[in-house]
N, C-alpha and C. Protein backbone atom coordinates (compact mmCIF):
# COMPACT_ATOMS: atom_id res chain seq x y z
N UNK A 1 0.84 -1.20 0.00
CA UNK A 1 0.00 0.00 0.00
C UNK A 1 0.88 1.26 0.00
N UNK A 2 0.29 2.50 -0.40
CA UNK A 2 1.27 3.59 -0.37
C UNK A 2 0.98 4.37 0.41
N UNK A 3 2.52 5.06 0.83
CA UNK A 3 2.47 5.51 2.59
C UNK A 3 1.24 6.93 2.09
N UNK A 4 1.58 7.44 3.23
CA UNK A 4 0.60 8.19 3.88
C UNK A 4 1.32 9.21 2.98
N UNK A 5 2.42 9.86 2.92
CA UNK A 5 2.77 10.66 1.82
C UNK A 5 2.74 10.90 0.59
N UNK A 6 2.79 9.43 -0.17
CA UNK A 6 2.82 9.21 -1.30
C UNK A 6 1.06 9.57 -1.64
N UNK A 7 0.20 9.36 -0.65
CA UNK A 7 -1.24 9.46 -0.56
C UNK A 7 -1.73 10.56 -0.87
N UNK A 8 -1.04 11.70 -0.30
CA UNK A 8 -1.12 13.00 0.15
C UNK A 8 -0.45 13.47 -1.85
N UNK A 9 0.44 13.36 -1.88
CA UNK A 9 1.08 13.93 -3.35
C UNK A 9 -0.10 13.35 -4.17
N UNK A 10 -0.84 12.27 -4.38
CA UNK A 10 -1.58 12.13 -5.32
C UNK A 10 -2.91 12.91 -5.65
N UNK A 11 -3.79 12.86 -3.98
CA UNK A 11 -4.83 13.82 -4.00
C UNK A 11 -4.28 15.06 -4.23
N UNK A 12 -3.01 15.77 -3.76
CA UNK A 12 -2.56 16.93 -4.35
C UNK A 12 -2.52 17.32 -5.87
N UNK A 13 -2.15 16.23 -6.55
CA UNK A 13 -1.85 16.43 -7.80
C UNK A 13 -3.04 16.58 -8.35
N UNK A 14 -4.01 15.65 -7.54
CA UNK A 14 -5.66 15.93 -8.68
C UNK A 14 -6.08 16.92 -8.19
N UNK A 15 -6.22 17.53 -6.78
CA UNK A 15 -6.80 18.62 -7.12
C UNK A 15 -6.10 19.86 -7.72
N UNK A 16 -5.11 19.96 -7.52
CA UNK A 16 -4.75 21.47 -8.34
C UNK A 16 -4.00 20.90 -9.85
N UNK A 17 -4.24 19.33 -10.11
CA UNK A 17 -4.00 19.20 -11.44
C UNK A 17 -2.50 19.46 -12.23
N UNK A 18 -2.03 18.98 -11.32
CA UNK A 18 0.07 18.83 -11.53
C UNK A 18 0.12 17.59 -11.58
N UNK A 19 1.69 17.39 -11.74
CA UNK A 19 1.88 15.99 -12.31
C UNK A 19 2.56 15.53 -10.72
N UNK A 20 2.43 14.41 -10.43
CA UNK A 20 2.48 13.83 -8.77
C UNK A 20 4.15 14.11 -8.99
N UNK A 21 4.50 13.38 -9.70
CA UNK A 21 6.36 13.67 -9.88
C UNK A 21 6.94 14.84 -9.54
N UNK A 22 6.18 16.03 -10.03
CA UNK A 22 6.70 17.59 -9.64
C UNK A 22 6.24 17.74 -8.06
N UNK A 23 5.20 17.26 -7.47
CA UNK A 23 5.37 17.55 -5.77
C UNK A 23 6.33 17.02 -5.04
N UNK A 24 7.06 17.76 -3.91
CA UNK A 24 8.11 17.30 -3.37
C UNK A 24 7.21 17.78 -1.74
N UNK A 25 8.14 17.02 -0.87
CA UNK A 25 7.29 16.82 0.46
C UNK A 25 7.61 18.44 1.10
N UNK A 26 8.29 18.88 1.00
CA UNK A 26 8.72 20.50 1.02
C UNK A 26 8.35 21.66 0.52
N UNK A 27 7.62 21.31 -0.52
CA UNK A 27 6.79 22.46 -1.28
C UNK A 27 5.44 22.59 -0.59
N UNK A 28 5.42 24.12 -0.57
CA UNK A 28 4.32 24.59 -0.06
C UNK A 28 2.87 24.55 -0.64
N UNK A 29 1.90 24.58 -0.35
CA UNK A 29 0.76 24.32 -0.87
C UNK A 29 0.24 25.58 -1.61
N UNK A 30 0.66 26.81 -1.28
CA UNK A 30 0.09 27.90 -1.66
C UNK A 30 0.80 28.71 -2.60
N UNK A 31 2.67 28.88 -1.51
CA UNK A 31 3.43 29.57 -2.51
C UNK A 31 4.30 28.39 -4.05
N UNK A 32 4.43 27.28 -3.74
CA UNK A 32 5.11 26.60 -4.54
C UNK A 32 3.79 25.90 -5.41
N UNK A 33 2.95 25.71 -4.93
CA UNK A 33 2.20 24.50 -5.86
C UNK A 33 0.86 25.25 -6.18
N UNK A 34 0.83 26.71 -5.67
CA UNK A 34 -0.32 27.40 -6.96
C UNK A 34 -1.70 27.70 -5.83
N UNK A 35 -1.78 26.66 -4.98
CA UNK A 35 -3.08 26.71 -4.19
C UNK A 35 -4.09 27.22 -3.88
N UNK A 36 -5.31 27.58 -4.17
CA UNK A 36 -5.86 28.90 -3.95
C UNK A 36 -6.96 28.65 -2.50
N UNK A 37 -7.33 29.66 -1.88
CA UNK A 37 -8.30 29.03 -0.58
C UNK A 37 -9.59 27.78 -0.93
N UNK A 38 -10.20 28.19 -2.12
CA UNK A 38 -11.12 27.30 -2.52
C UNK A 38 -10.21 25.89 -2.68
N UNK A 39 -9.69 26.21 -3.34
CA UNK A 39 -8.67 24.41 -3.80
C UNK A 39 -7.99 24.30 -2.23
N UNK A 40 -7.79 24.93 -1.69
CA UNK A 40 -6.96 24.21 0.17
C UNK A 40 -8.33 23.95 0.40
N UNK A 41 -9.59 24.18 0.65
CA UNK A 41 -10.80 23.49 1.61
C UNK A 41 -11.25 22.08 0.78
N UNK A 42 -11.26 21.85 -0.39
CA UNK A 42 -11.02 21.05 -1.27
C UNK A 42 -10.44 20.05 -0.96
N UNK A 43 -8.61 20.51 -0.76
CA UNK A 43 -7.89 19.73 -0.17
C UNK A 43 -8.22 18.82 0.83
N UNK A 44 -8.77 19.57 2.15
CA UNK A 44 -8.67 18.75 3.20
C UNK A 44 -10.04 18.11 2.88
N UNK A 45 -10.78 18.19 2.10
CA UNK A 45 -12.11 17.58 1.81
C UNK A 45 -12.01 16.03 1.54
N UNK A 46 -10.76 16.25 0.53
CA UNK A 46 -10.34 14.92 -0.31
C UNK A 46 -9.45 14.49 0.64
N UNK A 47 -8.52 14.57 0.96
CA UNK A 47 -7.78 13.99 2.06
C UNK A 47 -8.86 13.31 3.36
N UNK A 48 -9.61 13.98 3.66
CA UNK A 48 -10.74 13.26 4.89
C UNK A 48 -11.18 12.10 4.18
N UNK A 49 -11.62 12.31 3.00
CA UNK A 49 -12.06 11.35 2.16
C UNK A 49 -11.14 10.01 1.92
N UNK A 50 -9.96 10.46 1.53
CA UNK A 50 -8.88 9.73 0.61
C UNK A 50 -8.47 8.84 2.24
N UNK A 51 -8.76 9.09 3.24
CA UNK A 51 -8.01 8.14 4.86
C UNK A 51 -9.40 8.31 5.61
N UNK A 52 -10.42 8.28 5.06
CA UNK A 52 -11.64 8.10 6.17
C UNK A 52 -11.44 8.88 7.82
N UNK A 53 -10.80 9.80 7.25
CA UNK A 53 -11.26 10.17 8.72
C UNK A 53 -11.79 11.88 8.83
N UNK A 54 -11.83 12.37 9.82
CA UNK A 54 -12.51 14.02 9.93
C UNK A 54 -11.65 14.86 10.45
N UNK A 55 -11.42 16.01 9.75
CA UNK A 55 -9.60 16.41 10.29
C UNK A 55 -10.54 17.84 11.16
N UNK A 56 -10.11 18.81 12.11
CA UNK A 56 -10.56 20.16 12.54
C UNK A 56 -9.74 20.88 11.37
N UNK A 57 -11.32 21.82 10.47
CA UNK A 57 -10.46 22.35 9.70
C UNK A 57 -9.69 23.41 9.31
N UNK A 58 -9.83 24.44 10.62
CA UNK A 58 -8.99 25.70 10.63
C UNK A 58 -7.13 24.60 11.02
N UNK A 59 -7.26 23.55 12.14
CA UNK A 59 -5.78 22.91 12.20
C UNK A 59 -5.35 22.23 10.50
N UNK A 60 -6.72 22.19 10.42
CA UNK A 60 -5.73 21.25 8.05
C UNK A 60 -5.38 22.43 7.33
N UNK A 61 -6.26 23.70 7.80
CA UNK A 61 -5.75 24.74 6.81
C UNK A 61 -4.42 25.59 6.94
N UNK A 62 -4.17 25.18 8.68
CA UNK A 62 -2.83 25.55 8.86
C UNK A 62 -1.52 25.17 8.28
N UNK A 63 -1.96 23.83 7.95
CA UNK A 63 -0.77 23.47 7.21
C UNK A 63 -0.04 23.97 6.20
N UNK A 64 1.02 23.88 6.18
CA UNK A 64 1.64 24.44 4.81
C UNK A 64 2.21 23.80 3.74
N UNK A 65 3.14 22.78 4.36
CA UNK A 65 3.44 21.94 3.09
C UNK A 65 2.96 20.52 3.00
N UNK A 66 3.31 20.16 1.96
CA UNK A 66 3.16 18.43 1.77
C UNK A 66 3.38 17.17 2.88
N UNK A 67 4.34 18.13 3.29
CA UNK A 67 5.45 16.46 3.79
C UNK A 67 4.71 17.11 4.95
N UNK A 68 4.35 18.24 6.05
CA UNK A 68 3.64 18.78 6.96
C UNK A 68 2.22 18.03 6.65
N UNK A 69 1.71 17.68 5.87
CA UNK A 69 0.12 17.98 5.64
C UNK A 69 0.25 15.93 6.19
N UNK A 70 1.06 15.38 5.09
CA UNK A 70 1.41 13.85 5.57
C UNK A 70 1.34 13.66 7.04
N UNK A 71 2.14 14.18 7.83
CA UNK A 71 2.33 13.75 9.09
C UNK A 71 1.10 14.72 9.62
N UNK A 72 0.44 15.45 9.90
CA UNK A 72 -0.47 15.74 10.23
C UNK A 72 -1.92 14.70 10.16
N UNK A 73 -2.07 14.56 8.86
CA UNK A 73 -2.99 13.43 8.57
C UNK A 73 -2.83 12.30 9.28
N UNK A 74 -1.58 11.50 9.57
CA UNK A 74 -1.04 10.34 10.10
C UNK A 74 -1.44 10.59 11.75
N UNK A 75 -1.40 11.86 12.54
CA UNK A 75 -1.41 11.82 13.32
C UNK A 75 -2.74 11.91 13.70
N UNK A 76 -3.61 12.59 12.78
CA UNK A 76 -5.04 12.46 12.74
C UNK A 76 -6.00 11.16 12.48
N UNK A 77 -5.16 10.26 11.77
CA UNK A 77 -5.22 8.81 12.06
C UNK A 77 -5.17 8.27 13.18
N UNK A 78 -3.91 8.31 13.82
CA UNK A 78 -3.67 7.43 14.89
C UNK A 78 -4.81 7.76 15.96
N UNK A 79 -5.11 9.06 16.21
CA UNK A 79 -6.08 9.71 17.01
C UNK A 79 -7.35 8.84 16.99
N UNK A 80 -7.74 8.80 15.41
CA UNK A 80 -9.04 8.00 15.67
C UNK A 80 -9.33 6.62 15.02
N UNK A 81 -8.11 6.16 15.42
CA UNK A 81 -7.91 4.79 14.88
C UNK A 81 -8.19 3.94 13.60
N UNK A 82 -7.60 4.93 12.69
CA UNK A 82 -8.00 4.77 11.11
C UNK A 82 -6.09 3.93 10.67
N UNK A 83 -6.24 2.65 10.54
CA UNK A 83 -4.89 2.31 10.11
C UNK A 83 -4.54 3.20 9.09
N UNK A 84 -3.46 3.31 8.51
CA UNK A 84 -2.30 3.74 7.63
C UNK A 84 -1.48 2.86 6.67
C-alpha cells in the first residue's frame, strides 16, 4: 500500500491538477504549488475522504506543506484509529 505521503502527493496532484512527480514533500501548498483558498478546503475535503477520517479544519488549513500535511494526517489517524 502507499504511505501516507505518497497518498497525500496524489490527491494533491488531482486537485490542483500537476503531475504527482513535480510535488516534493517540502513544497508549499500555496506559494510553490499554486493553491488557492477554494482548492486548500477542497484539499482537506479529499484527504478526509482519501483516509476516512474528519480532520478540525482551521488545524488542516494551517498546514503548509506536503510532507507537513502527511504527518499531520497520520497523526489524525492514529487519534481515531483509522490504520495507515
Amino acid at each position: 500500500m502507499a504511505s501516507v505521503l505518497d497518498r497525500v502527493i496524489e490527491v494533491t496532484a488531482r486537485v490542483l491538477r500537476l503531475d504527482p512527480a513535480e510535488i516534493k514533500p517540502e513544497h508549499s501548498f500555496t506559494a510553490d504549488l499554486g493553491a488557492e483558498s477554494v482548492q486548500s478546503i477542497e484539499l482537506v475535503a479529499m484527504f478526509e475522504e482519501e483516509f476516512g477520517i474528519e480532520m478540525d479544519e482551521d488545524a488542516a488549513l494551517s498546514v503548509q506543506s506536503v510532507g507537513t500535511a502527511a504527518e499531520f494526517i497520520e497523526g489524525v489517524c492514529k487519534q481515531q484509529g483509522v490504520a495507515v
